[in-house]
Protein backbone atom coordinates (compact mmCIF):
# COMPACT_ATOMS: atom_id res chain seq x y z
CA UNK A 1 0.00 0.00 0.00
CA UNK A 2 1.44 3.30 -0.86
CA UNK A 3 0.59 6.34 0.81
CA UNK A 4 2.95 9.49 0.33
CA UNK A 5 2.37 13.18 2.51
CA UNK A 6 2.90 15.99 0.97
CA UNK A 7 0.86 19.68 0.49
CA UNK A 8 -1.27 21.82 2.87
CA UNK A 9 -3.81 19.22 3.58
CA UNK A 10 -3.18 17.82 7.55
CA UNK A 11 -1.90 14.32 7.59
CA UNK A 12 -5.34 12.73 9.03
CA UNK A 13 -7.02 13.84 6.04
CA UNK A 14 -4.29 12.94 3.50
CA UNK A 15 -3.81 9.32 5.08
CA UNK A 16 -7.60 8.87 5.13
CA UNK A 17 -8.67 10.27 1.67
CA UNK A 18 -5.73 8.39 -0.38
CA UNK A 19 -6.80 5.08 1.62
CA UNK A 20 -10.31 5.81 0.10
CA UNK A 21 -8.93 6.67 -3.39
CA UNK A 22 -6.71 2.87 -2.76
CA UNK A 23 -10.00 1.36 -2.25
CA UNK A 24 -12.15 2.84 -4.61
CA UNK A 25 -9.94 1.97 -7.50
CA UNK A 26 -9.98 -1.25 -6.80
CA UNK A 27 -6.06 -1.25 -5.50
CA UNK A 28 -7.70 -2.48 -2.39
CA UNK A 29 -10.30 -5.20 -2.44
CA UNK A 30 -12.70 -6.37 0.18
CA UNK A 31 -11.50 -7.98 2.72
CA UNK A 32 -7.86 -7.18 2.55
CA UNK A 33 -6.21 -6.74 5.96
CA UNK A 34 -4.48 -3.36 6.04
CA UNK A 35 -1.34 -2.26 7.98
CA UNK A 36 -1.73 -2.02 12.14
CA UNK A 37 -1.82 1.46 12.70
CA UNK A 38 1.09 1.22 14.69
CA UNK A 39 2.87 0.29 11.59
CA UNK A 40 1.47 2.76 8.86
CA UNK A 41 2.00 5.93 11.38
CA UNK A 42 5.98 4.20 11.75
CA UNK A 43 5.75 3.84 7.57
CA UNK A 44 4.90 7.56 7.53
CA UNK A 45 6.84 9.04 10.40
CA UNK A 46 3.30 9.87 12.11
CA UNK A 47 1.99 9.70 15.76
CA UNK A 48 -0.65 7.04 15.91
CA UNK A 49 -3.19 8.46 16.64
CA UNK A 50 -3.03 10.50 13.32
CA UNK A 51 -3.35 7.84 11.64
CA UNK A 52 -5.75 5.78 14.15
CA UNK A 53 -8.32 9.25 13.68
CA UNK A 54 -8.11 8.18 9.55
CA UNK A 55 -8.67 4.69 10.27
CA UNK A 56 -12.17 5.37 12.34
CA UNK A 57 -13.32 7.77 9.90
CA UNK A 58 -13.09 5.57 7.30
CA UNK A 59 -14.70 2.85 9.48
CA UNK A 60 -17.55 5.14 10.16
CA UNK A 61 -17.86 5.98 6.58
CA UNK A 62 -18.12 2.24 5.88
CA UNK A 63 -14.96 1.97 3.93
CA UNK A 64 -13.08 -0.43 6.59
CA UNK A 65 -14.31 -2.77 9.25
CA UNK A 66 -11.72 -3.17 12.44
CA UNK A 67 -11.60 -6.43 14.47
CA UNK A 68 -9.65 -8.35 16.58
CA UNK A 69 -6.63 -9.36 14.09
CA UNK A 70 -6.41 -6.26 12.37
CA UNK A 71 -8.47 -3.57 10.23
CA UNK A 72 -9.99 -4.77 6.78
CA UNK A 73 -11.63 -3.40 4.05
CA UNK A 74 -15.26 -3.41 4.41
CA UNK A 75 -17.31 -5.98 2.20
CA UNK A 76 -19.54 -3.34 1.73
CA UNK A 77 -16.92 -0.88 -0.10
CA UNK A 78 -17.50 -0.05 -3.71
CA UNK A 79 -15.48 0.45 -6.32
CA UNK A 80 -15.69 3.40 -8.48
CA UNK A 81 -17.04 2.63 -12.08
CA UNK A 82 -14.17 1.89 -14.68
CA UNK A 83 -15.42 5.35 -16.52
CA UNK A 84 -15.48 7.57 -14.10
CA UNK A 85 -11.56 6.41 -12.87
CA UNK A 86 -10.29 6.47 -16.55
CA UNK A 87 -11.74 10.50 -16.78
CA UNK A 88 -10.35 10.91 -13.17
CA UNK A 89 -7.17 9.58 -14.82
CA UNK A 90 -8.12 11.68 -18.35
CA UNK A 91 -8.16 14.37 -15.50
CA UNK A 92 -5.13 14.00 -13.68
CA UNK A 93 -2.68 13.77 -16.77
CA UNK A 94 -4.80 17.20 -18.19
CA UNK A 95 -3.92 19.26 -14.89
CA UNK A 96 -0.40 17.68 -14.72
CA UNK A 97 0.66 18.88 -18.41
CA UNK A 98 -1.12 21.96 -17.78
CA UNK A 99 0.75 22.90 -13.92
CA UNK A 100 -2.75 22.47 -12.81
CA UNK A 101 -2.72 21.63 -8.51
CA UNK A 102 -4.68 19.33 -6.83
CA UNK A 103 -6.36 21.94 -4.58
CA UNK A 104 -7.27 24.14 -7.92
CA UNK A 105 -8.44 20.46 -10.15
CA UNK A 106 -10.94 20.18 -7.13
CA UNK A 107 -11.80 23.85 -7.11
CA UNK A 108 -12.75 23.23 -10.68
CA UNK A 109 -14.23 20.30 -10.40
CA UNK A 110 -16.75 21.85 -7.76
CA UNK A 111 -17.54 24.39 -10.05
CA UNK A 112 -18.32 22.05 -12.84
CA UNK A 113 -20.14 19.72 -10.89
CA UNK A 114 -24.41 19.60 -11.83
CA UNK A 115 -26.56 21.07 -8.98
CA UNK A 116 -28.90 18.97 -6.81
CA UNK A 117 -32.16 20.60 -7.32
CA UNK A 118 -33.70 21.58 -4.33
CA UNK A 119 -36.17 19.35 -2.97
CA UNK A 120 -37.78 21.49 -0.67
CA UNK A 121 -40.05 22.59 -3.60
CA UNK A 122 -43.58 21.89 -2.87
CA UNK A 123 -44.81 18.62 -4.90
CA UNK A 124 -47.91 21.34 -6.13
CA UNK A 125 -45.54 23.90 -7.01
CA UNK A 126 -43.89 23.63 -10.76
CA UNK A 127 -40.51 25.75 -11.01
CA UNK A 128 -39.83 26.41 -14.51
CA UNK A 129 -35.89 26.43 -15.63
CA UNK A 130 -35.97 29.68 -15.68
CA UNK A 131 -36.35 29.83 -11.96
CA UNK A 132 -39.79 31.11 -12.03
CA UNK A 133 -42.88 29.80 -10.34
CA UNK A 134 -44.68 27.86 -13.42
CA UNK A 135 -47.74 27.10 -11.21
């Protein structure tokens, strides 16, 4: 499993969301036993807690499952579909020929991203896409 610090982000985050990203994509299946936390916070030159806190988020979040003998990855996880990680991948070789950042590809990608409507609207009440009240 490789899992490398680096940027802004604090190293709970980074150790939990590129554990995700392993899992995900498939580079981790269900089931697979993942380092003690003792041993991935030694890996990475973190206290263990740090990496302990990324472990039980990701437990929470249904990602891993921790028992006696060691945390595994969840049954439950999903993988991401094979064309949404090839445009992630489309993605990541677009920002990294243009000097694009991580922080700024997400920035865009937030921007980019479709709108949940809002579904507060009353089921009698017809907004047209104009934003108007059709009703």
């Amino acid at each position: 499993m490789m899992i490398a610090l680096s940027g802004s982000m604090p190293p709970t985050e980074q150790v939990r969301d590129q554990i995700r990203g392993l899992i995900v994509s498939g580079q981790l299946a269900a089931g697979e036993r993942l380092p003690s936390v003792r041993q991935l916070a030694k890996d990475l030159d973190l206290a263990p807690g740090t990496v302990a806190k990324a472990y039980k988020s990701l437990e929470v979040e249904g990602f891993l499952t921790a028992r006696t003998g060691g945390t595994r990855v969840s049954r439950s996880a999903t993988t991401t579909a094979q064309p949404v990680l090839a445009a992630a991948r489309q993605l990541v070789d677009a920002s990294t020929q243009a000097g694009t950042s991580l922080d700024e590809a997400i920035r865009i990608l937030r921007a980019v991203w479709p709108r949940q409507e809002v579904s507060s609207v009353e089921p009698d009440t017809h907004v047209d896409p104009a934003g108007g009240d059709a009703s």
